[in-house]
N, C-alpha and C. Protein backbone atom coordinates (compact mmCIF):
# COMPACT_ATOMS: atom_id res chain seq x y z
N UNK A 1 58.98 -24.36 12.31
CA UNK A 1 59.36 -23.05 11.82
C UNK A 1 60.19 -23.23 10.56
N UNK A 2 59.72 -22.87 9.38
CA UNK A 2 60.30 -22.81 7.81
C UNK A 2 61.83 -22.23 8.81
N UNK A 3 62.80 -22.21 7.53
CA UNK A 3 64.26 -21.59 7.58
C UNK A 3 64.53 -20.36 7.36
N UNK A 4 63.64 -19.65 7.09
CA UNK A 4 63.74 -18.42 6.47
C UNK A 4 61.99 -17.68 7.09
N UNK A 5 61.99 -16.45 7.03
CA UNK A 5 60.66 -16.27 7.14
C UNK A 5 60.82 -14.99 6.54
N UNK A 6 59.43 -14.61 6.39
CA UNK A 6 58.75 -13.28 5.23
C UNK A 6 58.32 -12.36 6.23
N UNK A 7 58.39 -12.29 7.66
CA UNK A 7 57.40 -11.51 8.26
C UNK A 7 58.22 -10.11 8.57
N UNK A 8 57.14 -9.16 8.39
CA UNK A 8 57.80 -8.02 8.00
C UNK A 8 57.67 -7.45 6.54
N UNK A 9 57.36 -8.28 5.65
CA UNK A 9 58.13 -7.67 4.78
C UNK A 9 56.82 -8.04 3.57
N UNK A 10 56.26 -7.44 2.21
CA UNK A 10 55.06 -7.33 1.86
C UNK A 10 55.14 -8.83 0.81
N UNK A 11 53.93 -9.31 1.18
CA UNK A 11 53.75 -10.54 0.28
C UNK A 11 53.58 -10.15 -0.80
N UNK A 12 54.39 -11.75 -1.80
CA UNK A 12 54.31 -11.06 -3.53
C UNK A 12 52.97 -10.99 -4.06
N UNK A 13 51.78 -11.64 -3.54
CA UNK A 13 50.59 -11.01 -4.03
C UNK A 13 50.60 -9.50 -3.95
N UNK A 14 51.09 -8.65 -3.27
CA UNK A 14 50.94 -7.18 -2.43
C UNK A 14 51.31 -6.60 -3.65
N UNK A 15 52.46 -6.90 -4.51
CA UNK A 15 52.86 -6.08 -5.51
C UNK A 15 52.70 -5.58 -6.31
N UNK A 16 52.44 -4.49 -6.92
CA UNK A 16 52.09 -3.91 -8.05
C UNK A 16 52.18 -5.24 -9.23
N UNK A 17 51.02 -4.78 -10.43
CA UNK A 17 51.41 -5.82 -12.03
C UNK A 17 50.62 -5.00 -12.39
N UNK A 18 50.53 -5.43 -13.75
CA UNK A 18 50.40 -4.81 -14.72
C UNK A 18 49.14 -4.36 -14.69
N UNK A 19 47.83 -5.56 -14.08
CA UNK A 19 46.71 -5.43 -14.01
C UNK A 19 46.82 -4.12 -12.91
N UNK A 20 47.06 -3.64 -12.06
CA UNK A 20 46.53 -2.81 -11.48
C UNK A 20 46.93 -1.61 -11.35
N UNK A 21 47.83 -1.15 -12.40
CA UNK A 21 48.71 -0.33 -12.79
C UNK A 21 47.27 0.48 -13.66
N UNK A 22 47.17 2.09 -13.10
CA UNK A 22 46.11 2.82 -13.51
C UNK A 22 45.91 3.08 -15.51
N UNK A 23 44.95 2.58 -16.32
CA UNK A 23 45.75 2.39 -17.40
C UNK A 23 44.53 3.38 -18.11
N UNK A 24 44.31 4.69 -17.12
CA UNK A 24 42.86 5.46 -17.77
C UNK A 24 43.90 6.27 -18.80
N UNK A 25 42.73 6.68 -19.92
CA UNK A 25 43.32 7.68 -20.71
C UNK A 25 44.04 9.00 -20.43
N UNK A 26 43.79 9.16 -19.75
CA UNK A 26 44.81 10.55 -18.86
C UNK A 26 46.19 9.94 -18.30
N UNK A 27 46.25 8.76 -17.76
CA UNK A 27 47.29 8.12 -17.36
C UNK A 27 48.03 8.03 -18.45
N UNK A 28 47.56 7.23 -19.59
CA UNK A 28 48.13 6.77 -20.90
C UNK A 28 48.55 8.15 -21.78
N UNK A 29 48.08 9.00 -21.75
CA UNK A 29 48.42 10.43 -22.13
C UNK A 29 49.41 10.93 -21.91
N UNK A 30 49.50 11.21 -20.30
CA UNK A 30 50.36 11.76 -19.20
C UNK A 30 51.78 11.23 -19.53
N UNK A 31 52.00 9.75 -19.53
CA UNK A 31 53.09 8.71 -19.96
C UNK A 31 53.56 9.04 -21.44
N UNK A 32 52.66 9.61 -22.80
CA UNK A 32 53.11 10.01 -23.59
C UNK A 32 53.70 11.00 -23.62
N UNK A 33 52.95 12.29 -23.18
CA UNK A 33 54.04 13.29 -22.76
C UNK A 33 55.00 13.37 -22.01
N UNK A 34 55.08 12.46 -20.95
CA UNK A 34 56.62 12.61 -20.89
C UNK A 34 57.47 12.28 -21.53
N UNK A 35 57.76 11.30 -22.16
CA UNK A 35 58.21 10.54 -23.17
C UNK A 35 58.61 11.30 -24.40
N UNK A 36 56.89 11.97 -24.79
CA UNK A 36 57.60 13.03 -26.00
C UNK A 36 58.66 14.38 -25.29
N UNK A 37 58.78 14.62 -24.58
CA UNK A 37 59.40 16.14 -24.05
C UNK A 37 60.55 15.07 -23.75
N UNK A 38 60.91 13.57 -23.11
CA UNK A 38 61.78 13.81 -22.87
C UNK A 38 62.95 13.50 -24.39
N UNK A 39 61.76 12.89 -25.48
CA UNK A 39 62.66 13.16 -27.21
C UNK A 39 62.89 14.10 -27.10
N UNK A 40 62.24 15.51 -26.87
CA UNK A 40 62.49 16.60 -27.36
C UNK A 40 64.15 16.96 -26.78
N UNK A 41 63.85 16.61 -25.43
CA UNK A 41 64.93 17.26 -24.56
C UNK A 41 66.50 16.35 -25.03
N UNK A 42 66.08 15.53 -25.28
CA UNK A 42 67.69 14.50 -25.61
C UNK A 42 68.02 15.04 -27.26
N UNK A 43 66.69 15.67 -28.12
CA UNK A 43 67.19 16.10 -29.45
C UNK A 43 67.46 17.18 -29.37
N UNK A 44 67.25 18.34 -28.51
CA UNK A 44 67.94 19.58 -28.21
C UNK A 44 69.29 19.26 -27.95
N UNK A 45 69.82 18.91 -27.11
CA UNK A 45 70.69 18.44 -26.70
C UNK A 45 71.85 18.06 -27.31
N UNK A 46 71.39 17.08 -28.47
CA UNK A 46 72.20 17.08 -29.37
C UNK A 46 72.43 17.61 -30.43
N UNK A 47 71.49 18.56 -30.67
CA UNK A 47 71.44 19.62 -31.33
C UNK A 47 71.99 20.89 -31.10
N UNK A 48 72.52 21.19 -29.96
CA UNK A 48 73.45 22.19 -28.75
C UNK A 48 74.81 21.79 -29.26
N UNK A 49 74.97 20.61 -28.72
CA UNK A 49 76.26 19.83 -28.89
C UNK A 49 76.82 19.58 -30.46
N UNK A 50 75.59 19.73 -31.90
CA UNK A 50 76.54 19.65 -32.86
C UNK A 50 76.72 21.20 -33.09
N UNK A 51 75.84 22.12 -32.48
CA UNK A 51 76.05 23.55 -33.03
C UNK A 51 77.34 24.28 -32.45
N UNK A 52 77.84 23.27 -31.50
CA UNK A 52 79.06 24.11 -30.90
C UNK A 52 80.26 22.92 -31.69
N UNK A 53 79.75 21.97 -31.83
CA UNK A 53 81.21 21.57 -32.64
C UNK A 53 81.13 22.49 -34.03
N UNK A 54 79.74 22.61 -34.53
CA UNK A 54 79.91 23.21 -36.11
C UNK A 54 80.79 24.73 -35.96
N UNK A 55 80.79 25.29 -34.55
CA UNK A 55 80.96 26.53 -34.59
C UNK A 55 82.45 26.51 -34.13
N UNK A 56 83.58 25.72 -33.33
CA UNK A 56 84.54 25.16 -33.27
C UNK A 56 85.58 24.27 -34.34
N UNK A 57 84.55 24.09 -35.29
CA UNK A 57 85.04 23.24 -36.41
C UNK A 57 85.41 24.95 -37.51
N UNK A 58 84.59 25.68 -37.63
CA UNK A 58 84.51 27.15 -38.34
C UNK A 58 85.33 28.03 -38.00
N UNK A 59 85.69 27.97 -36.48
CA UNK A 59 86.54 28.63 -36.14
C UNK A 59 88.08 28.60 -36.16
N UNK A 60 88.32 27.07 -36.35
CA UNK A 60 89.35 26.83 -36.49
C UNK A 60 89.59 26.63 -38.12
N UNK A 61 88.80 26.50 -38.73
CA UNK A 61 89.00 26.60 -40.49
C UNK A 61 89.23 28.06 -40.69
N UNK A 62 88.57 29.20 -40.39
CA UNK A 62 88.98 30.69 -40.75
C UNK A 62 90.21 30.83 -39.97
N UNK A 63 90.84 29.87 -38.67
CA UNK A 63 92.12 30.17 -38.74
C UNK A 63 93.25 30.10 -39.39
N UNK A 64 92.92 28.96 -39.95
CA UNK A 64 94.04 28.04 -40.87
C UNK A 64 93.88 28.94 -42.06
N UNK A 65 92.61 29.24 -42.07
CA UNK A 65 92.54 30.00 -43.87
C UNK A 65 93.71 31.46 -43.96
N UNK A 66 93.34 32.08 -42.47
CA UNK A 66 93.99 33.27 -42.24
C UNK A 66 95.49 33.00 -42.17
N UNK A 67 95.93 32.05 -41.44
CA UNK A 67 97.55 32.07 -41.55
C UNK A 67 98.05 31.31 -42.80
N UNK A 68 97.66 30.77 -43.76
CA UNK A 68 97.46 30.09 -44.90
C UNK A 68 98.02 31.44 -45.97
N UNK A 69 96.76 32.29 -45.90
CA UNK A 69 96.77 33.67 -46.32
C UNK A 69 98.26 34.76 -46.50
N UNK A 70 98.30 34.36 -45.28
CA UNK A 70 99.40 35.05 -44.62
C UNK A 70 100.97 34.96 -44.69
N UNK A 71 100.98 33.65 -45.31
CA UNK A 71 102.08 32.89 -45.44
C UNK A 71 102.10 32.67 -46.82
N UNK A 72 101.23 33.04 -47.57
CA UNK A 72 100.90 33.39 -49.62
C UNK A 72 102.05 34.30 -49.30
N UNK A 73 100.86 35.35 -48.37
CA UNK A 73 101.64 36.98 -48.79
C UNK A 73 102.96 37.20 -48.48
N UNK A 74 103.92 36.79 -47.67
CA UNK A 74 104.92 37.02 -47.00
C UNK A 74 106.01 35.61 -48.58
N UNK A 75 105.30 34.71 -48.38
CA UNK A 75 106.08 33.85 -49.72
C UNK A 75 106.28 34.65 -51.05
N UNK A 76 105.07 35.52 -51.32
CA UNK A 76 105.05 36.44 -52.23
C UNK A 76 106.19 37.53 -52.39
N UNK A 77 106.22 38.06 -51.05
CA UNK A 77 106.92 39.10 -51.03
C UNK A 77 108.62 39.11 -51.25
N UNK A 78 108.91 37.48 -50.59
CA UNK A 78 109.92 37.17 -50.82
C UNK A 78 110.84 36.54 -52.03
N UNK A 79 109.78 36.15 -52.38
CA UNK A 79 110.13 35.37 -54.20
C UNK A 79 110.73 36.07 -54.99
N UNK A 80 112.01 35.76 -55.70
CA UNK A 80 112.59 36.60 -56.76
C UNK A 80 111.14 36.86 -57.71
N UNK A 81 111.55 38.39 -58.55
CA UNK A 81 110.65 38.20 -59.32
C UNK A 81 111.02 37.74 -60.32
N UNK A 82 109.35 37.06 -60.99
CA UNK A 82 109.77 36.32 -62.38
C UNK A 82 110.26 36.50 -63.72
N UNK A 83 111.16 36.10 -64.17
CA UNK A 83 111.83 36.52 -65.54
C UNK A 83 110.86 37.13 -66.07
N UNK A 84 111.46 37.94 -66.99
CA UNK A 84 110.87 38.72 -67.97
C UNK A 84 111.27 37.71 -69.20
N UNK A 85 109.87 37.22 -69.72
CA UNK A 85 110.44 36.79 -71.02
C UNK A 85 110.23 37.39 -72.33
N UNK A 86 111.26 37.37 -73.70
CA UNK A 86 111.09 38.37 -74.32
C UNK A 86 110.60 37.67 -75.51
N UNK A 87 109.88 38.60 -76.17
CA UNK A 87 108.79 38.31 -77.26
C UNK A 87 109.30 37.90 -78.64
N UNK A 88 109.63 36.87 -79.55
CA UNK A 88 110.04 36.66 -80.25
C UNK A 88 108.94 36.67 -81.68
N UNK A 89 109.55 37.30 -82.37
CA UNK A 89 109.14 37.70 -83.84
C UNK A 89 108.56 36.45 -84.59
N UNK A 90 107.43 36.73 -85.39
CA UNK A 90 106.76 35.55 -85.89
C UNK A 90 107.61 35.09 -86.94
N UNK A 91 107.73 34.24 -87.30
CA UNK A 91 108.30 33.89 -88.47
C UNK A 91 107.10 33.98 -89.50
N UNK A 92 107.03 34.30 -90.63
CA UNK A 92 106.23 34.23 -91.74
C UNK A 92 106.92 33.69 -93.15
N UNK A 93 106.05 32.66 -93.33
CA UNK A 93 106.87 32.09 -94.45
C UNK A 93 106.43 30.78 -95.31
């Protein structure tokens, strides 16, 4: 009696390879389309994911712009106003 035994359990001839793996044109098709849908689905995807950063990135720039704005007007309001300077006569000569 070997040390080990296999019984029970499927001999490695039994196993699927390459040779017997169905390789008709409908098979070979079938395998492309999934493949293409599942590009599609991983480029949606990341295409979701940059449209919500672009729209998070926008949202927070019209904030900054707005209190930016806001902080002109209020600096404005507070600023001495600027000298009046007075117009001096041409010299001609």
């Amino acid at each position: 009696m070997p040390p080990f035994s296999f019984e029970g359990e499927n001999p490695i001839s039994d196993l699927p390879t390459k040779r017997t793996a169905p390789r008709t044109a409908k098979a070979v098709f079938a395998a492309w389309e999934t493949r293409t849908a599942l590009v599609k689905q991983e480029m949606a995807a990341e295409s979701a994911a940059n449209d919500a950063k672009t729209a998070r990135l926008k949202a927070l720039r019209l904030e900054k712009e707005a209190q930016d704005a806001e902080a002109a007007r209020i600096a404005a309001e507070n600023a001495p106003p600027a000298p009046v300077k007075k117009r001096t006569a041409k010299r001609s000569g």
